[in-house]
C-alpha atoms as a PDB file:
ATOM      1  CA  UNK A   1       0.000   0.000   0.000  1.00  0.00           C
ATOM      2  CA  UNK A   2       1.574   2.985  -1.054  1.00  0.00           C
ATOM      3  CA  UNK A   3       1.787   5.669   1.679  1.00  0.00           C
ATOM      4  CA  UNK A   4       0.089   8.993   1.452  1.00  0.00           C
ATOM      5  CA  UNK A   5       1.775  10.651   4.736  1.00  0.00           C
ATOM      6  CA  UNK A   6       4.175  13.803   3.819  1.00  0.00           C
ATOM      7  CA  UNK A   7       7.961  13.431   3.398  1.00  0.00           C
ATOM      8  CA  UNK A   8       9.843  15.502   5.326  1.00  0.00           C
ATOM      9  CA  UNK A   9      11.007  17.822   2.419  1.00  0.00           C
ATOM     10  CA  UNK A  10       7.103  17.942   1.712  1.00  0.00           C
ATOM     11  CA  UNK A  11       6.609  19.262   5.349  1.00  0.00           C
ATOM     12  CA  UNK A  12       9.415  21.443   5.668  1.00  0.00           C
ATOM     13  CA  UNK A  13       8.450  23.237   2.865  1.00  0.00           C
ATOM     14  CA  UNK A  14       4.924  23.623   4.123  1.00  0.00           C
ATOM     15  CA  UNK A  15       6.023  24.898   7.188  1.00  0.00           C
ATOM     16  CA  UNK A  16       8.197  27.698   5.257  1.00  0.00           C
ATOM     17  CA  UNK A  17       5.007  28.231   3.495  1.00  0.00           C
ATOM     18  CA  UNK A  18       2.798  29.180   6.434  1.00  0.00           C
ATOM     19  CA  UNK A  19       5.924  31.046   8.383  1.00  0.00           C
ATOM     20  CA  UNK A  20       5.698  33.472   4.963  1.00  0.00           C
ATOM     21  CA  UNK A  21       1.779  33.560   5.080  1.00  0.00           C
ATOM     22  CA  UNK A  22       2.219  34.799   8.197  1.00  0.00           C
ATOM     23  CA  UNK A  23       4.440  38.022   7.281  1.00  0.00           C
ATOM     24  CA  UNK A  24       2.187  38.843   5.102  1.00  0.00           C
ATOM     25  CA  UNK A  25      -0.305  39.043   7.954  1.00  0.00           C
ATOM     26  CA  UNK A  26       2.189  41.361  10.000  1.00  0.00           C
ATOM     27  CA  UNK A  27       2.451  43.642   6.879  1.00  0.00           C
ATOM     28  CA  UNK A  28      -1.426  43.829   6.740  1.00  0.00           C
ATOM     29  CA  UNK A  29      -1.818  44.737  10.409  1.00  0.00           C
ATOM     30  CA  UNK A  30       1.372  47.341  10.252  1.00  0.00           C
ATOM     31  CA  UNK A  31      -0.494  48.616   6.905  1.00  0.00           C
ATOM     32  CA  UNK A  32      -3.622  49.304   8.899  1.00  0.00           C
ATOM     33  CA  UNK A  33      -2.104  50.185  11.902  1.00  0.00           C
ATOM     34  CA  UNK A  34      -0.287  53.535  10.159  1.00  0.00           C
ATOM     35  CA  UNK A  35      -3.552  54.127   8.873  1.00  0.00           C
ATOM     36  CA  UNK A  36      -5.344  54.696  11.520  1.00  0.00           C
ATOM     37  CA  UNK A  37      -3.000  56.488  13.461  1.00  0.00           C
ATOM     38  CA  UNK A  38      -2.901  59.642  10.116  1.00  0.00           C
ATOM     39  CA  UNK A  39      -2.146  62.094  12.213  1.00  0.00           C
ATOM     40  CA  UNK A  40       1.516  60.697  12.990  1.00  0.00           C
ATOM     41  CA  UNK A  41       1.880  59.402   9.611  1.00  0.00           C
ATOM     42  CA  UNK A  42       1.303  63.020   8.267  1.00  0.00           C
ATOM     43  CA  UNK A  43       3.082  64.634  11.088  1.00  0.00           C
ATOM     44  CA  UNK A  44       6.259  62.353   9.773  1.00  0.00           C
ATOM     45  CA  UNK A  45       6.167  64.369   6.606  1.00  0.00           C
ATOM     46  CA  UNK A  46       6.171  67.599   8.070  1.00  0.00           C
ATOM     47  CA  UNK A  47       9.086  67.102  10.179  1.00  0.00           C
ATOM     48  CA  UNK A  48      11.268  66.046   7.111  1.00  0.00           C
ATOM     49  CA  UNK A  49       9.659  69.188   5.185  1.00  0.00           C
ATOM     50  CA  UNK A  50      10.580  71.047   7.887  1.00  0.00           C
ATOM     51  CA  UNK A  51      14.109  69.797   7.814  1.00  0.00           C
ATOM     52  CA  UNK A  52      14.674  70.480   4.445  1.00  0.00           C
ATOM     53  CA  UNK A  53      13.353  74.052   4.785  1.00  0.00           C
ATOM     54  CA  UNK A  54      15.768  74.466   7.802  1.00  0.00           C
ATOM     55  CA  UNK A  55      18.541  73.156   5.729  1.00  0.00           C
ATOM     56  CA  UNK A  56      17.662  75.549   2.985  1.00  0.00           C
ATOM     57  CA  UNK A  57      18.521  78.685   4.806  1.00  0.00           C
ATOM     58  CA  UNK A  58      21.449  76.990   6.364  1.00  0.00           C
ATOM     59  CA  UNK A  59      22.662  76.409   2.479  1.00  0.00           C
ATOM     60  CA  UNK A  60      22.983  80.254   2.255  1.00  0.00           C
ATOM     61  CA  UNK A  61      25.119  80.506   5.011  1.00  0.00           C
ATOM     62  CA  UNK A  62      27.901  77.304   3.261  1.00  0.00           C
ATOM     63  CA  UNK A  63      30.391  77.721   1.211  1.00  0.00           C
ATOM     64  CA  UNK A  64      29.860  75.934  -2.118  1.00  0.00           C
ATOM     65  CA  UNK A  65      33.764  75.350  -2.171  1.00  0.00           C
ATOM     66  CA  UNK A  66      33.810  73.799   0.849  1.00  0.00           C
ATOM     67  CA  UNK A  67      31.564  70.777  -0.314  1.00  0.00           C
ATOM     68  CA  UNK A  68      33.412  67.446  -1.862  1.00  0.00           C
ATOM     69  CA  UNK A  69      32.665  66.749  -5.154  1.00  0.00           C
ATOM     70  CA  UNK A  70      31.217  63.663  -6.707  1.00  0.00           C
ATOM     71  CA  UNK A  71      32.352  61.976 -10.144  1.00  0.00           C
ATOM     72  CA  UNK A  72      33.353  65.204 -10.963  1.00  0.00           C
ATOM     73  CA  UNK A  73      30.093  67.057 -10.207  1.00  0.00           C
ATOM     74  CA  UNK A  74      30.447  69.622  -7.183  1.00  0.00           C
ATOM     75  CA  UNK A  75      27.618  69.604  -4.862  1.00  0.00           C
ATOM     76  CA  UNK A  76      25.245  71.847  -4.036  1.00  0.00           C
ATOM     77  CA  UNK A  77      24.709  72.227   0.265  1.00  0.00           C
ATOM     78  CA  UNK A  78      20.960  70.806  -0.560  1.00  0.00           C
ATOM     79  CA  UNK A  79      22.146  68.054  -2.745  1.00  0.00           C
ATOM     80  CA  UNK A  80      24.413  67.201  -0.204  1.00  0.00           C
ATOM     81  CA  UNK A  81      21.722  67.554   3.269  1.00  0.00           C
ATOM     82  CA  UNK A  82      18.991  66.302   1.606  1.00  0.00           C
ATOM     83  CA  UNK A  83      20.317  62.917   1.028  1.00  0.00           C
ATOM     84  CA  UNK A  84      21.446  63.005   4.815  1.00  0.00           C
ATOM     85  CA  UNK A  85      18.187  63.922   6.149  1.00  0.00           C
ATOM     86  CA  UNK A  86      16.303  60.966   4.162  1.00  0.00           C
ATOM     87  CA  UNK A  87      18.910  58.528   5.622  1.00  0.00           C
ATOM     88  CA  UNK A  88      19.071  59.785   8.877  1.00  0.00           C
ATOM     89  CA  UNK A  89      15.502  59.959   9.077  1.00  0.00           C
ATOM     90  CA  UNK A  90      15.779  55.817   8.084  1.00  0.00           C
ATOM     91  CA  UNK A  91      18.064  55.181  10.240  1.00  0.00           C
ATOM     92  CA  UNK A  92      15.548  57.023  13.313  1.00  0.00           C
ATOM     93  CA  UNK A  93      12.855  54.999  12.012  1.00  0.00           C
ATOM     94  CA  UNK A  94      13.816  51.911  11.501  1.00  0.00           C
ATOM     95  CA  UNK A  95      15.328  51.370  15.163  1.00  0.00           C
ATOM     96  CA  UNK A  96      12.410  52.658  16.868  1.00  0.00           C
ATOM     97  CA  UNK A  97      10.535  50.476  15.274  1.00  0.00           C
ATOM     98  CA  UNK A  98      10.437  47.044  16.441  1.00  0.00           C
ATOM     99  CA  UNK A  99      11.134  48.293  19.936  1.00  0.00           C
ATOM    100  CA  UNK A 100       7.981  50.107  19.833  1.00  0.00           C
ATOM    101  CA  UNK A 101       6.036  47.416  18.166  1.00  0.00           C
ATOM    102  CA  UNK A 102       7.009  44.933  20.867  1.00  0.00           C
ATOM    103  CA  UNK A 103       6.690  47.469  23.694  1.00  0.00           C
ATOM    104  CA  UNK A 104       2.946  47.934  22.291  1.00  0.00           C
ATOM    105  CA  UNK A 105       2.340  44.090  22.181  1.00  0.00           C
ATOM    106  CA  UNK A 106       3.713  44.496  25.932  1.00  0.00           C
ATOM    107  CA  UNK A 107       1.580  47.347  26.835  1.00  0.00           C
ATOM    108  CA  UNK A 108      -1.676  45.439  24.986  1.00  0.00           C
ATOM    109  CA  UNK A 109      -1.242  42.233  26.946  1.00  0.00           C
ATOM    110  CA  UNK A 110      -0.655  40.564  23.746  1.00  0.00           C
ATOM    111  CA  UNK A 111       3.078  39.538  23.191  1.00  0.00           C
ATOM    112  CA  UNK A 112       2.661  36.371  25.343  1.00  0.00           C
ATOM    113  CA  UNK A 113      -0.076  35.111  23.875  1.00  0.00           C
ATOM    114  CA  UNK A 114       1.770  36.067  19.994  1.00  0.00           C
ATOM    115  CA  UNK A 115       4.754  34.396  21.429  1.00  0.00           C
ATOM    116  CA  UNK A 116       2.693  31.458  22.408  1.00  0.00           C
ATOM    117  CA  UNK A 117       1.368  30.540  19.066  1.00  0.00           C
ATOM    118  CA  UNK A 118       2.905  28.175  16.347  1.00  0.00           C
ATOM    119  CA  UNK A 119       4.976  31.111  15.119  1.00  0.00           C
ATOM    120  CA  UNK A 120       9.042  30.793  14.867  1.00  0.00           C
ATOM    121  CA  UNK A 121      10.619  33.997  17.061  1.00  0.00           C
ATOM    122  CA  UNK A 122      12.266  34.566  13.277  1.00  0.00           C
ATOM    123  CA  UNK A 123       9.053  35.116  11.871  1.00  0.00           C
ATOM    124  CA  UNK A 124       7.762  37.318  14.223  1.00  0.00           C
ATOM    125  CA  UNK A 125      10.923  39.604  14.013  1.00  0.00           C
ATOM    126  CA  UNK A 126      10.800  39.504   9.836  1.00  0.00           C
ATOM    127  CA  UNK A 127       7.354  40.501  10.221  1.00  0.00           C
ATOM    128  CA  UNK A 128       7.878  43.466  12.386  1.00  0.00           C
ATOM    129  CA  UNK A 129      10.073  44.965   9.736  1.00  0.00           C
ATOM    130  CA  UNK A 130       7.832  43.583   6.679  1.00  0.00           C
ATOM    131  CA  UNK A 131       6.251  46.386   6.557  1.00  0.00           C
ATOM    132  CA  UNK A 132       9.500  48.953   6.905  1.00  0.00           C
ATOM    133  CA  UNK A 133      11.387  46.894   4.232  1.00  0.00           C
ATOM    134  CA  UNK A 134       8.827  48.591   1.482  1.00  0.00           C
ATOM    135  CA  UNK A 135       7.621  51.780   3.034  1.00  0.00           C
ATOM    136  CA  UNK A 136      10.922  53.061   3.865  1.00  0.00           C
ATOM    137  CA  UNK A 137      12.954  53.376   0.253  1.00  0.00           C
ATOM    138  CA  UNK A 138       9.452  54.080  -1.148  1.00  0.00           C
ATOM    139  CA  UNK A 139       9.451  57.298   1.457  1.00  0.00           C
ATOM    140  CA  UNK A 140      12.797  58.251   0.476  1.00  0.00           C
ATOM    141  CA  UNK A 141      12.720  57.948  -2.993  1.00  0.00           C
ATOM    142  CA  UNK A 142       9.012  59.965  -2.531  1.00  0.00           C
ATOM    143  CA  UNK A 143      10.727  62.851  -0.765  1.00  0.00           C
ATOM    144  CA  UNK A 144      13.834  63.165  -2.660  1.00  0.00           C
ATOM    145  CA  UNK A 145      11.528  63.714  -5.607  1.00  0.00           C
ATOM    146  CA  UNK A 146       9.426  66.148  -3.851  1.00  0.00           C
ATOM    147  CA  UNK A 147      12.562  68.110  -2.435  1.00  0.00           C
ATOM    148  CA  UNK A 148      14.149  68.267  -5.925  1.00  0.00           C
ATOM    149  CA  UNK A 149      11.126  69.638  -7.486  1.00  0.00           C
ATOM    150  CA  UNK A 150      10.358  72.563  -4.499  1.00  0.00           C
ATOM    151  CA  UNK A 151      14.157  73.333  -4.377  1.00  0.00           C
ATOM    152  CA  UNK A 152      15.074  73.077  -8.074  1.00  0.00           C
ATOM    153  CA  UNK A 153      17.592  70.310  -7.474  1.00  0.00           C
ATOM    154  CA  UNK A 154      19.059  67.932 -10.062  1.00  0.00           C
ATOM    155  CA  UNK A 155      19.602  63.866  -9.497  1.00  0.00           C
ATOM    156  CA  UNK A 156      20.475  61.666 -11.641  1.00  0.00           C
ATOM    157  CA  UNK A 157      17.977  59.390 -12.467  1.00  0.00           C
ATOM    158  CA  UNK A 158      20.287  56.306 -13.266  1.00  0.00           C
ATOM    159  CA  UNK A 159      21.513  56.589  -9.629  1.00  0.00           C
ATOM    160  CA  UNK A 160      18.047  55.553  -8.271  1.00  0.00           C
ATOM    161  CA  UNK A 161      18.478  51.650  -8.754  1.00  0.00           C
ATOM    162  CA  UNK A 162      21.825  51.897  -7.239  1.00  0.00           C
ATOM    163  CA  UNK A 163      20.890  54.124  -4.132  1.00  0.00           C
ATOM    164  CA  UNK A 164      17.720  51.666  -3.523  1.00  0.00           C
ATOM    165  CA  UNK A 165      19.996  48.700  -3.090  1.00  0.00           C
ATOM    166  CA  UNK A 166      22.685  50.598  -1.354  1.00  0.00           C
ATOM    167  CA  UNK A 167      19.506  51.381   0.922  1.00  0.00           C
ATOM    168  CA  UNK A 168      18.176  47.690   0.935  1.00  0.00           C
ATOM    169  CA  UNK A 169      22.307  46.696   1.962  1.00  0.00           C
ATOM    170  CA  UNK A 170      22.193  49.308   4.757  1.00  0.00           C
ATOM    171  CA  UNK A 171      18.728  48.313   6.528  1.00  0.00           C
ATOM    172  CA  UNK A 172      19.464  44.797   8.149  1.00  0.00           C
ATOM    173  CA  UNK A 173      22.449  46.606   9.768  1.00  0.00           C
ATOM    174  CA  UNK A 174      19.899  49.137  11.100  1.00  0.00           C
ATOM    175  CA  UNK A 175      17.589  46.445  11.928  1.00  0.00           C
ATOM    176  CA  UNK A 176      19.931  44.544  13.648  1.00  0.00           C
ATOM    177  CA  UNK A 177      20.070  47.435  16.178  1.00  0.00           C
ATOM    178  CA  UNK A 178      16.704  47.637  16.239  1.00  0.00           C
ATOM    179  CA  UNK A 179      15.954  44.142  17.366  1.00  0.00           C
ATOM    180  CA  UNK A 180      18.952  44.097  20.081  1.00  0.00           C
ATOM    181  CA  UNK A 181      17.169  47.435  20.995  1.00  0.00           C
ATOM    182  CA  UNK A 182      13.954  45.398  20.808  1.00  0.00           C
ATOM    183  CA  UNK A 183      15.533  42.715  23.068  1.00  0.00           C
ATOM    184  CA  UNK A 184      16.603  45.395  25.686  1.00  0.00           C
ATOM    185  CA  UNK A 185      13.125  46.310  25.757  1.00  0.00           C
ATOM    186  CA  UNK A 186      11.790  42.701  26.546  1.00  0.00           C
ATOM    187  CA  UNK A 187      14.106  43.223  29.783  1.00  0.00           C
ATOM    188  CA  UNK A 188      13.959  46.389  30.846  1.00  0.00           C
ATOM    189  CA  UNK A 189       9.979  46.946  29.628  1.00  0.00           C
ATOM    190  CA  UNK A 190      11.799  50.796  28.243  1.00  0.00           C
ATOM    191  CA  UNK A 191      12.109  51.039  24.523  1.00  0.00           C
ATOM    192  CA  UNK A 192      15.539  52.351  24.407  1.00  0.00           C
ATOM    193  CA  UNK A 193      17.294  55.824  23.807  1.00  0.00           C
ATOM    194  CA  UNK A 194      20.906  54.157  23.647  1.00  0.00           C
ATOM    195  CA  UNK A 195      20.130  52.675  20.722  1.00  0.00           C
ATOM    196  CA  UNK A 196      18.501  56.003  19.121  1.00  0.00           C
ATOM    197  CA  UNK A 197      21.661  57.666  20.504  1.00  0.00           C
ATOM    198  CA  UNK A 198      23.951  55.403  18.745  1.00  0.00           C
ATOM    199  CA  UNK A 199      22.085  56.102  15.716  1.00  0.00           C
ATOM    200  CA  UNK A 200      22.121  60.182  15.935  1.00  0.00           C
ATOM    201  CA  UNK A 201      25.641  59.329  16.406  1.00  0.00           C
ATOM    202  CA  UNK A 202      26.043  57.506  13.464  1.00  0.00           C
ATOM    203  CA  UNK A 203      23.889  59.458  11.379  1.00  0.00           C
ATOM    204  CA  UNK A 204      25.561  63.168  12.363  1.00  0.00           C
ATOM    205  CA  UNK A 205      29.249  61.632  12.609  1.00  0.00           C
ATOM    206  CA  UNK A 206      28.746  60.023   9.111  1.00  0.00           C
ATOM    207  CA  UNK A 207      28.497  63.444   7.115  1.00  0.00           C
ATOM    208  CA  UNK A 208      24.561  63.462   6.895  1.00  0.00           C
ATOM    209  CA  UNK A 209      24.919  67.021   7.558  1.00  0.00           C
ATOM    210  CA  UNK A 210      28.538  67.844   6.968  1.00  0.00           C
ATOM    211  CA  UNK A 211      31.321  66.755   4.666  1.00  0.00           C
ATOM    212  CA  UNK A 212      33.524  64.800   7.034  1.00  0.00           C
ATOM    213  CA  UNK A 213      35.938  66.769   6.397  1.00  0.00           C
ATOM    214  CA  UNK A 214      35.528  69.003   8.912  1.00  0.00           C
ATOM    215  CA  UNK A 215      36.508  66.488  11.131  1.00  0.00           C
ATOM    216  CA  UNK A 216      40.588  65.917  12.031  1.00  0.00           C
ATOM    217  CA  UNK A 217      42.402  63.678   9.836  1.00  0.00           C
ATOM    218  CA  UNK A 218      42.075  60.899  12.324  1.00  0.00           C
ATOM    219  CA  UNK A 219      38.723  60.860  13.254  1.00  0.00           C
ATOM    220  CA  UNK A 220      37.499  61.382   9.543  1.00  0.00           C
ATOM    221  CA  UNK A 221      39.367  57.984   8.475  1.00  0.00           C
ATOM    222  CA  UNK A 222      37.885  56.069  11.282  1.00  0.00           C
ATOM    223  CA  UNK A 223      34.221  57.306  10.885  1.00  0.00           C
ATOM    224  CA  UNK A 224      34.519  56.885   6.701  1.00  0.00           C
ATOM    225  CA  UNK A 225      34.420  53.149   7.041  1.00  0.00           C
ATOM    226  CA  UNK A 226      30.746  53.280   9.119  1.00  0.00           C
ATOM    227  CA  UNK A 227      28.385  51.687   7.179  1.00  0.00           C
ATOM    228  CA  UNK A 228      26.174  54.700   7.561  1.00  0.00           C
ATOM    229  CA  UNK A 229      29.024  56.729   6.116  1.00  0.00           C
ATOM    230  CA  UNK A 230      29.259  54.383   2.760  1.00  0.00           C
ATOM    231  CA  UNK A 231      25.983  54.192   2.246  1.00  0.00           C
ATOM    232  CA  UNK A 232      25.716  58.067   2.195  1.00  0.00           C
ATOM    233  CA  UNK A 233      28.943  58.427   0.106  1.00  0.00           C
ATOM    234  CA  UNK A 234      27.440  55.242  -2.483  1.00  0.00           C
ATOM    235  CA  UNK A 235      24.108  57.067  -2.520  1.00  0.00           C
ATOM    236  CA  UNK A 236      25.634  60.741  -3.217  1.00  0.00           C
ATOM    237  CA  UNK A 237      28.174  59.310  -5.797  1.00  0.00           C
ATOM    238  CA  UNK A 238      25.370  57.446  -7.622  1.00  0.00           C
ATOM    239  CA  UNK A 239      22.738  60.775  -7.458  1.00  0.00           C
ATOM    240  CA  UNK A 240      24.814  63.706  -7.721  1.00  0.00           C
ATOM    241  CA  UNK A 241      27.942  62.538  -9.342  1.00  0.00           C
ATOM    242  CA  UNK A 242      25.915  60.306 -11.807  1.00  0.00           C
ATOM    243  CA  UNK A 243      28.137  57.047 -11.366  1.00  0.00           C
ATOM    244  CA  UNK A 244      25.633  54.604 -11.733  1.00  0.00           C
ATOM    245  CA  UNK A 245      26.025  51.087 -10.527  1.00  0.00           C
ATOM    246  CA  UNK A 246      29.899  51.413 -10.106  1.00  0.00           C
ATOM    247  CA  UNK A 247      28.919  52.825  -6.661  1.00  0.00           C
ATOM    248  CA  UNK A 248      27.956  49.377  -5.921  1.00  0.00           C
ATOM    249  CA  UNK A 249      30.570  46.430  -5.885  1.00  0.00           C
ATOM    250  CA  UNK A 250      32.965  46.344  -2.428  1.00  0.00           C
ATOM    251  CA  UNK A 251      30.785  49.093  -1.488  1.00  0.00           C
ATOM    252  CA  UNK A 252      27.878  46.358  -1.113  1.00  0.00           C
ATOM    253  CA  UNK A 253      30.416  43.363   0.124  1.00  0.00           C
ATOM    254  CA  UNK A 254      31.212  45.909   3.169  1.00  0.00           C
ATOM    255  CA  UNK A 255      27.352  47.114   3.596  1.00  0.00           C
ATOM    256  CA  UNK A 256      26.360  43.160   3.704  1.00  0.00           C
ATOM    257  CA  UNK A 257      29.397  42.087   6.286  1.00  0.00           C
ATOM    258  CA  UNK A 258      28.397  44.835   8.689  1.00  0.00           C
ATOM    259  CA  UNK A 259      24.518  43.738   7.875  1.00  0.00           C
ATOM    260  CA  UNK A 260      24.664  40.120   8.545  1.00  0.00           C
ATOM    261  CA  UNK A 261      27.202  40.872  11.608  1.00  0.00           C
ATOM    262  CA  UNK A 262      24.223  43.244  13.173  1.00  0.00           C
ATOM    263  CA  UNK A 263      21.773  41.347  12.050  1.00  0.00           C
ATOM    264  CA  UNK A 264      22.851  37.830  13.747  1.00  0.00           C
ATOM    265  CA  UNK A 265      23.767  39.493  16.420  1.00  0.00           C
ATOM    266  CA  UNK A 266      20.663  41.465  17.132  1.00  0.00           C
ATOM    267  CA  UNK A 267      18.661  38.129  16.497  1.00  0.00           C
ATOM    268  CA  UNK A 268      20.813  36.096  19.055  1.00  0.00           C
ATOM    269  CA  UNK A 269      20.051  39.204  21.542  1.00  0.00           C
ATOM    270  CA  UNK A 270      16.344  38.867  21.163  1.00  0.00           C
ATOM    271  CA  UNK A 271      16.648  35.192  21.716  1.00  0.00           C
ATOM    272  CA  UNK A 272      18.473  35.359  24.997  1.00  0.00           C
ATOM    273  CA  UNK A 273      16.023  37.926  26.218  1.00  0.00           C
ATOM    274  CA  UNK A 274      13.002  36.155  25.136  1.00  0.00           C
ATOM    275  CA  UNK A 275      14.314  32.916  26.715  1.00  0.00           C
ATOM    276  CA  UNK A 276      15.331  34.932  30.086  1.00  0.00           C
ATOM    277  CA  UNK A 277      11.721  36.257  30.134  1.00  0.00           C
ATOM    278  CA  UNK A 278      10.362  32.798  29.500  1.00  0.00           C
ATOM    279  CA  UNK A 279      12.312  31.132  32.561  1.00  0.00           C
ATOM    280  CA  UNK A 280      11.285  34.262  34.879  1.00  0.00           C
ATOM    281  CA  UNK A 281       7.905  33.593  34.027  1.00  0.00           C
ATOM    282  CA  UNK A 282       7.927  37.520  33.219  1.00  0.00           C
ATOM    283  CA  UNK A 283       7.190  37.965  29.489  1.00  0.00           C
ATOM    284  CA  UNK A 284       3.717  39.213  29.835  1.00  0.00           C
ATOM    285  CA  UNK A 285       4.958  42.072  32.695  1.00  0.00           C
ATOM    286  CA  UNK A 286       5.104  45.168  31.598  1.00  0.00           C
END
């Protein structure tokens, strides 16, 4: 009698079927969640507006010579800033994010019971981010348009594909931070501020605002090999100085080392919190 019961390929690939049925579900309920809540989701708008505005008076006060040029194009102060603020504004966002989805779950009585379904901790964390992983290049590459049309700016439109996958390279690093900040929260029941400090850090001492050359000599070769710092440089070559996809190459071997490196780590973090929470009995605390 020939038997009808799955093989195991047959089940593990079932499995990996439902685990990505499931993101899909997180990605819904993120979707509807920044919905409902318009207010901050327009409010996030008008802070980068505001930014750029800010920035644009600051422009007058720069010297045009003192800007670095890119594949031979020199920059303008708002060709330069605005591609900081969108990626500092990422790199903001992105952190917060899972710490403040699982400090909600915490708040709403519901991350013990989520925890205590058939889910794998891995899915959970993918799916907190699902929903990041497409709305945040889709907001930058929105608001770089917008910016370049109110401030007469020119981009180069080949360096788009390029910048999004420099973008895509850079956010499991950020993540990575994210869900150690996410597994900090889990202990401490605080979403945290080192972790958004770290990231201001990062973001200011990577030239988001400022060529890094204003820095000394010593301190501008240590903080030029931050992943922030050549993402922003990839992104700027590919946009202002119209390189294309030569920006990418070691470029994107570094970005994916320092990815997978914060990534793993940040995933191993969550773990040991999660299982230090389970074996206080203290998960559903808050």
């Amino acid at each position: 009698m020939t038997s009808i019961a799955p093989t195991a390929t047959e089940a593990a690939g079932s499995s990996l079927l439902g685990e990505l049925a499931k993101i899909s579900a997180f990605l819904r309920r993120d979707l509807l969640v920044a919905w409902s809540y318009r207010l901050s989701f327009v409010t996030e708008w008008i802070t980068l507006v505001v930014q750029a505005v800010t920035f644009f008076f600051v422009s007058k006060l720069v010297d045009p010579k003192a800007l670095p040029a890119y594949g031979g194009t020199h920059a303008t102060y708002m060709q330069f800033v605005s591609i900081g603020i969108v990626v500092g504004a990422l790199l903001q966002l992105a952190t917060g994010r899972i710490a403040a989805g699982v400090r909600g779950e915490q708040l709403m009585g519901t991350l013990e019971s989520l925890l205590l379904t058939p889910t794998a901790a891995a899915t959970i964390q993918v799916g907190t981010v699902a929903y990041d992983f497409i709305y945040i290049p889709i907001r930058m590459a929105v608001f770089l348009g917008v910016i370049a049309v109110a401030f007469g700016l020119h981009f180069d439109l080949s360096g788009i594909g390029p910048s999004v996958i420099l973008v895509i390279a850079l956010l499991p690093f950020v993540w990575g931070i994210g869900i150690a900040n996410a597994a900090a929260t889990l202990t401490f029941r605080r979403s945290g501020s080192p972790a958004g400090l770290l990231m201001t850090l990062l973001s200011i001492g990577s030239g988001s605002f400022f060529p890094l050359t204003v820095f000394p000599q010593s301190v501008a070769s240590a903080v030029a090999n931050t992943p922030v710092a050549i993402a922003l440089g990839g992104i700027r070559r590919a946009l202002i100085g119209g390189e294309g996809w030569s920006v990418l190459g070691w470029n994107l071997v570094v970005l994916a080392a320092f990815s997978i490196v914060a990534l793993i780590c940040g995933l191993l973090a969550f773990r040991l919190a999660l299982r230090r929470e389970w074996r206080r009995g203290s998960l559903g605390l808050y």
